[in-house]
Protein backbone atom coordinates (compact mmCIF):
# COMPACT_ATOMS: atom_id res chain seq x y z
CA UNK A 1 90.89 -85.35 -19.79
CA UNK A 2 92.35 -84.05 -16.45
CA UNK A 3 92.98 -79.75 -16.87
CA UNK A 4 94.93 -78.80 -14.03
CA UNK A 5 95.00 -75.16 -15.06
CA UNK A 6 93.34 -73.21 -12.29
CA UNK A 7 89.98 -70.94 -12.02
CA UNK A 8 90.45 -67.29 -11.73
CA UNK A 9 88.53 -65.16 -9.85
CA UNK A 10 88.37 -61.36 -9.32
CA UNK A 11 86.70 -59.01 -7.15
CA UNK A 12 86.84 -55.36 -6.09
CA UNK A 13 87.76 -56.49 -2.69
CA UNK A 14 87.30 -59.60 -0.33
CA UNK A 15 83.79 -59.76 -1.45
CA UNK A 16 84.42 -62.01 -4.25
CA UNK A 17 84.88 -64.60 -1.38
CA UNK A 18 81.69 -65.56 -1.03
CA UNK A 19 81.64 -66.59 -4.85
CA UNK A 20 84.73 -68.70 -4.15
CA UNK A 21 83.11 -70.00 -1.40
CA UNK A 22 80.28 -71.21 -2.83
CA UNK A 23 82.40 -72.62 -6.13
CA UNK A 24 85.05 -74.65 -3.65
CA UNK A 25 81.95 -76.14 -2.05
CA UNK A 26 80.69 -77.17 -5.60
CA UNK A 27 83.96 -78.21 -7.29
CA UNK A 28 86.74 -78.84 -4.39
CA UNK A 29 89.31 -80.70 -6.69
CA UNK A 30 89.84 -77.60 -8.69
CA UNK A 31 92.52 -75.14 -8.49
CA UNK A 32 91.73 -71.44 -7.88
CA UNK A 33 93.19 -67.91 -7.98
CA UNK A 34 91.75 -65.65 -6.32
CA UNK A 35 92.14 -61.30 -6.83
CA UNK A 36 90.78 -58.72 -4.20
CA UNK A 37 91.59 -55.70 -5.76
CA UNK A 38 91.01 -53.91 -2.52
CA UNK A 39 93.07 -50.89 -3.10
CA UNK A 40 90.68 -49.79 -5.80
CA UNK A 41 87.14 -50.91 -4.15
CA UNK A 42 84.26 -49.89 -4.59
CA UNK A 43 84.18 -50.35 -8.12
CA UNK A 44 80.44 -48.65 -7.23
CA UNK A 45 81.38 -45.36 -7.36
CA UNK A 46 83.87 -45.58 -10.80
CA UNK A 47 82.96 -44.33 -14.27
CA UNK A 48 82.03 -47.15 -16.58
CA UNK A 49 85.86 -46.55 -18.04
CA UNK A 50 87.52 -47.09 -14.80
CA UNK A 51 85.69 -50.35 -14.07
CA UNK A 52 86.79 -51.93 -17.56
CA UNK A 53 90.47 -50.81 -17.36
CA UNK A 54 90.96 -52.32 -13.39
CA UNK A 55 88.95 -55.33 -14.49
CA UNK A 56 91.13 -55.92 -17.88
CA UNK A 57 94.42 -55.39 -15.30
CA UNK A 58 92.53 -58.49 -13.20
CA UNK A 59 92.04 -60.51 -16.30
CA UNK A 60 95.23 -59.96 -17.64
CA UNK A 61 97.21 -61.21 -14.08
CA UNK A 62 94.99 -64.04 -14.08
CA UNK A 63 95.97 -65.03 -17.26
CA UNK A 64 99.36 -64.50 -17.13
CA UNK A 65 98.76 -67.19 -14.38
CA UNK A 66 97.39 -70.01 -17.07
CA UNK A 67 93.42 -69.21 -15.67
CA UNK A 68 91.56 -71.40 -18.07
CA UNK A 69 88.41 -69.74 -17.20
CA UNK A 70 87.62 -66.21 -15.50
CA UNK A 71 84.93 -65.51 -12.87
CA UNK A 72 84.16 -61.95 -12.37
CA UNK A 73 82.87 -62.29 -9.14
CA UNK A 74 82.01 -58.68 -8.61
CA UNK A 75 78.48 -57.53 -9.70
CA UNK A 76 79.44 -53.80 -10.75
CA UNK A 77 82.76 -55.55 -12.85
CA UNK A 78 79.88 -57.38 -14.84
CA UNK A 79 77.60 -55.19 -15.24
CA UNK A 80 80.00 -52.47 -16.41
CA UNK A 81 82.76 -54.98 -18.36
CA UNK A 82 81.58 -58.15 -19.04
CA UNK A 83 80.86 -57.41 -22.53
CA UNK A 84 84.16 -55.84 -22.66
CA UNK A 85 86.22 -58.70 -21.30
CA UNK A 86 84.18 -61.45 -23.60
CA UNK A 87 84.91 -59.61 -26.89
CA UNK A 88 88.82 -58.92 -25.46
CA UNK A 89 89.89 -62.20 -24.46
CA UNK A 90 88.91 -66.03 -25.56
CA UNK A 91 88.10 -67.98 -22.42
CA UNK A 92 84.90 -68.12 -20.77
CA UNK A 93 84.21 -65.43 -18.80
CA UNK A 94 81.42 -65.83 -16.53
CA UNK A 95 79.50 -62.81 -14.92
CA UNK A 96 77.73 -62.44 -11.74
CA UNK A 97 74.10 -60.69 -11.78
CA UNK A 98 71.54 -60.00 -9.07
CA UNK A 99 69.36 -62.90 -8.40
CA UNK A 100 65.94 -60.77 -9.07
CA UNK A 101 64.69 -64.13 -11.04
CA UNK A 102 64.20 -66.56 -7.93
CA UNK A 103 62.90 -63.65 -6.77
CA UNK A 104 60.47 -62.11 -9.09
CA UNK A 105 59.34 -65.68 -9.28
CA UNK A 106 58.87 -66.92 -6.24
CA UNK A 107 57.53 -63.18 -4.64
CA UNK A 108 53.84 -63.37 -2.77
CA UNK A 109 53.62 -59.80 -1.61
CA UNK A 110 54.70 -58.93 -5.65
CA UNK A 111 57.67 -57.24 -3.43
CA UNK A 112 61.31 -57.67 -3.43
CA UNK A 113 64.00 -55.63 -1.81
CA UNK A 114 67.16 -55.25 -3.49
CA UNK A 115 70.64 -54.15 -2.30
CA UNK A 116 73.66 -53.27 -4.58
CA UNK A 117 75.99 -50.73 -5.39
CA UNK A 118 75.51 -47.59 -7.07
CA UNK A 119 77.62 -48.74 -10.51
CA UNK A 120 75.07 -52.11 -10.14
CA UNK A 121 71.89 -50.89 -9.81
CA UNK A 122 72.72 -47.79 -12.45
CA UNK A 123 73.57 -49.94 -15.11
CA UNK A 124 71.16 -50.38 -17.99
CA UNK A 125 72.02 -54.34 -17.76
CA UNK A 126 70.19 -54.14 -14.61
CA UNK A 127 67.61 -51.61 -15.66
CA UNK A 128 66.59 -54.59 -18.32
CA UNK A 129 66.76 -57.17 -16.20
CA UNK A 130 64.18 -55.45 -13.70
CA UNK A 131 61.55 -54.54 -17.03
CA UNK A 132 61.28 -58.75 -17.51
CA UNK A 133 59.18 -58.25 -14.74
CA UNK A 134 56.22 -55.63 -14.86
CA UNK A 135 54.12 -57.39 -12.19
CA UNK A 136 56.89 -56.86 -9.46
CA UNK A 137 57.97 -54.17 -7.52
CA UNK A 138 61.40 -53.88 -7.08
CA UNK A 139 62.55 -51.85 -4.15
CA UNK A 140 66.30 -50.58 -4.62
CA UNK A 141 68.65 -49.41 -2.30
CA UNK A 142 72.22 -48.60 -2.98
CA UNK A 143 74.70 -49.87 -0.11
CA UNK A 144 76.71 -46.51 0.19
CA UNK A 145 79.53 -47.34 2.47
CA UNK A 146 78.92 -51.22 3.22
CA UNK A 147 81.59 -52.50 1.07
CA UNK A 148 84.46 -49.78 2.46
CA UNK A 149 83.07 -50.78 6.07
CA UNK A 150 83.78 -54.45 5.38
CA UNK A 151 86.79 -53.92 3.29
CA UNK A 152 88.40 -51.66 6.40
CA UNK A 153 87.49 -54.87 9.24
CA UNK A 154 84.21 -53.20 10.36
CA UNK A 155 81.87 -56.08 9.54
CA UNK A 156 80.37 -56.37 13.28
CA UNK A 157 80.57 -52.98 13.76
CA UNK A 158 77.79 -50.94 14.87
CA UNK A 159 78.17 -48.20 12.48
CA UNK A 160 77.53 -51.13 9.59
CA UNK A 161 74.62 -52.34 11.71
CA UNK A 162 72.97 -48.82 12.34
CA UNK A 163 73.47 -48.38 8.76
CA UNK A 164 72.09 -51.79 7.45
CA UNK A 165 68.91 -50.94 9.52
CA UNK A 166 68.82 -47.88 7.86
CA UNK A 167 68.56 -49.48 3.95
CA UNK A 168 66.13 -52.31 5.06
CA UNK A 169 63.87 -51.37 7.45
CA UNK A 170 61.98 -48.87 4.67
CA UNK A 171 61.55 -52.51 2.63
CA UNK A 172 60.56 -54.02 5.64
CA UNK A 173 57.86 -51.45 5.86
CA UNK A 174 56.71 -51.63 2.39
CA UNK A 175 56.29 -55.45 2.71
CA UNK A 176 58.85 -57.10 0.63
CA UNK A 177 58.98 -60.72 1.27
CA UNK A 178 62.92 -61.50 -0.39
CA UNK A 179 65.89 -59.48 0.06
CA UNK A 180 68.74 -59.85 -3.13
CA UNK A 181 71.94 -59.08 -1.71
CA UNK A 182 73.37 -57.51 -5.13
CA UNK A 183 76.94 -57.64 -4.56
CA UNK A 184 79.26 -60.34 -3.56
CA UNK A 185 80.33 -58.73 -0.50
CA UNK A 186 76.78 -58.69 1.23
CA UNK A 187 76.41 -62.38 1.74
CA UNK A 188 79.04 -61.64 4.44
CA UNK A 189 75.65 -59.31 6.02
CA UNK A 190 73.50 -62.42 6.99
CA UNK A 191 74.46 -62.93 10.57
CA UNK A 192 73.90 -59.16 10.90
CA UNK A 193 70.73 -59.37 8.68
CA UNK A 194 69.34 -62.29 11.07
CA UNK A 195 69.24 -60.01 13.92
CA UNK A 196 66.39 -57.77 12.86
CA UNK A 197 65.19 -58.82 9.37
CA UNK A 198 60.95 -60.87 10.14
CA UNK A 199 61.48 -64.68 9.44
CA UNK A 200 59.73 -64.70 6.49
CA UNK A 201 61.97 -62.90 4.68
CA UNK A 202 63.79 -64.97 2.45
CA UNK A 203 67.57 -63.72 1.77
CA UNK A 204 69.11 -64.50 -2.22
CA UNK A 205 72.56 -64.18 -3.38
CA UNK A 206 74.07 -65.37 -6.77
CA UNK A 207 77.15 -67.83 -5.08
CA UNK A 208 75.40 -71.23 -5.77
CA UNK A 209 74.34 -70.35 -9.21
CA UNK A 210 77.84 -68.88 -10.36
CA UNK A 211 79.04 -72.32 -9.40
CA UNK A 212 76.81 -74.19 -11.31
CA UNK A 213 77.04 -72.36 -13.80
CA UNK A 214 80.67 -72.54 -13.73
CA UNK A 215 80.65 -76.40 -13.48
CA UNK A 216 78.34 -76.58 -17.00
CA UNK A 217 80.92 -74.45 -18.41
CA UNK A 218 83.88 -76.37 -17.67
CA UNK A 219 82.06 -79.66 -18.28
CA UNK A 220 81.28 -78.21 -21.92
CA UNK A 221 84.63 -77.25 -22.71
CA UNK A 222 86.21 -80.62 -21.66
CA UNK A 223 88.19 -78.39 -19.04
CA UNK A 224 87.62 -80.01 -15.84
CA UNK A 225 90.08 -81.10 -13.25
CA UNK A 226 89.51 -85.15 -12.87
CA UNK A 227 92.29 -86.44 -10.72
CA UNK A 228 90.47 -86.55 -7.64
CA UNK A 229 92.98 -84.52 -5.70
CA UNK A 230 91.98 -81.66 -3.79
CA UNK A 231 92.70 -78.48 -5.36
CA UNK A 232 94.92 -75.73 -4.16
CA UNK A 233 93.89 -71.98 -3.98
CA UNK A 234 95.36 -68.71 -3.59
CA UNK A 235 94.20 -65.55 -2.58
CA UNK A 236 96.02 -62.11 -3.03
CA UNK A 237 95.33 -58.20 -2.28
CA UNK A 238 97.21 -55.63 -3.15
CA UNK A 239 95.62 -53.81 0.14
CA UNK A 240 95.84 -55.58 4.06
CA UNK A 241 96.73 -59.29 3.70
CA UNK A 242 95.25 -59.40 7.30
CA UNK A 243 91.60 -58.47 6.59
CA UNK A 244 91.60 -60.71 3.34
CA UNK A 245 93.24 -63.61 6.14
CA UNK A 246 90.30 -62.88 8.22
CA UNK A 247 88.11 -63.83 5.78
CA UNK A 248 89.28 -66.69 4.19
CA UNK A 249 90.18 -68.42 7.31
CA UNK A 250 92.19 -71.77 6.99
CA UNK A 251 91.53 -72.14 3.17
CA UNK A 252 94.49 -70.66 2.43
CA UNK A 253 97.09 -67.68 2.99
CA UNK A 254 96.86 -64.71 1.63
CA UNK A 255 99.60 -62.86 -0.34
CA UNK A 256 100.43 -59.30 -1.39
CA UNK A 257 99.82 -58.02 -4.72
CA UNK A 258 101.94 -55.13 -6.09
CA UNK A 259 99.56 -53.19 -8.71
């Protein structure tokens, strides 16, 4: 059975990319919608209340737009709403969480870094997730200011450098050997990362997993896309169409969003 309904995605910003990204690599015939709710981001620094009503407004648009699934791609809009959205809506929603597993499991030094926002690593689904794993030492750092940096064009800017330094050298020093980028807008980090991080430091986001996972879903619910045609995909903002353009390239063109 061919669905032709498309995937929607949300994120506090362009950071939600990265997911899409990683899920158009996987699954390239389906159709997407994409959300950077940029004029609200970061969702970090919001009360658990704020977070659920701006991610129900996402939810709801993409709906209204015949989603047939929903992929919060924004690690604070899980952690804070996922429960939320799941008991307020019936299609799969699917979550996004720090990849501490690969990394608690894989860990030599019994040291991993971790960076995410405040509203991520604050949250008591993250608190749990750590205590799974006594024998490791998690070594958290919020990224105040990374996501507005990147959100305002100032990816390659030397403030965000200076700054990035600033959060991971102190893991460096205490020996971590991976570094979970806890929030979807980090991946976008690695080139900067590369410049300074020791080669043996292995860097883990959650983009290939969210697509896998994504794919059982859609397999399980008979709601894949089978015709074989490339899918289409849209991205909007409701903040500066030309920073979300910059980051999405040729895949497609973004639009303006008016809430």
């Amino acid at each position: 059975m061919n669905n032709a309904q498309p995937i929607g995605l949300f994120d506090s910003g362009i950071g939600g990319t990265t997911i899409w990204r990683s899920l158009h690599n996987l699954l390239p015939n389906e159709n997407t919608l994409f959300i950077g709710d940029s004029k609200h981001a970061p969702y970090g620094q919001k009360t658990k209340e704020e977070i659920i009503e701006l991610s129900k407004k996402n939810v709801e648009w993409l709906l209204n737009h015949n989603a047939k699934v929903i992929i919060v791609a924004c690690n604070t809009a899980t952690t804070n709403a996922i429960t939320e959205l799941r008991n307020s809506y019936n299609v799969p929603i699917i979550g996004i969480e720090p990849a501490i597993k690969p990394a608690a499991a894989h860990t030599q030094t019994g040291k991993v870094g971790v960076l995410a926002t405040q509203g991520t690593l604050n949250s008591k689904k993250y608190e749990q997730a750590q205590s799974l794993y006594p024998n490791v030492e998690f070594i958290n750092q919020i990224g105040f200011r990374i996501v507005q940096l990147i959100e305002d064009g100032k990816l390659y800017s030397e403030e965000l450098e200076l700054l990035l330094r600033s959060y991971i050298d102190p893991m460096i020093e205490k020996d971590i050997d991976y570094l979970v980028l806890g929030c979807t807008h980090y991946p976008y980090l690695v080139p900067i990362l590369n410049k300074f991080l020791p080669k043996h430091i292995q860097v883990i986001d959650s983009g290939d997993a969210v697509a896998k996972h994504t794919f059982k879903i859609l397999s399980e619910a008979n709601l894949l896309k089978t015709d074989k045609q490339t899918g289409y995909s849209k991205f909007y903002t409701n903040k500066d169409v030309a920073i979300l353009q910059s980051f999405i390239g040729d895949y497609g063109i973004a639009e303006k969003l008016d809430f």
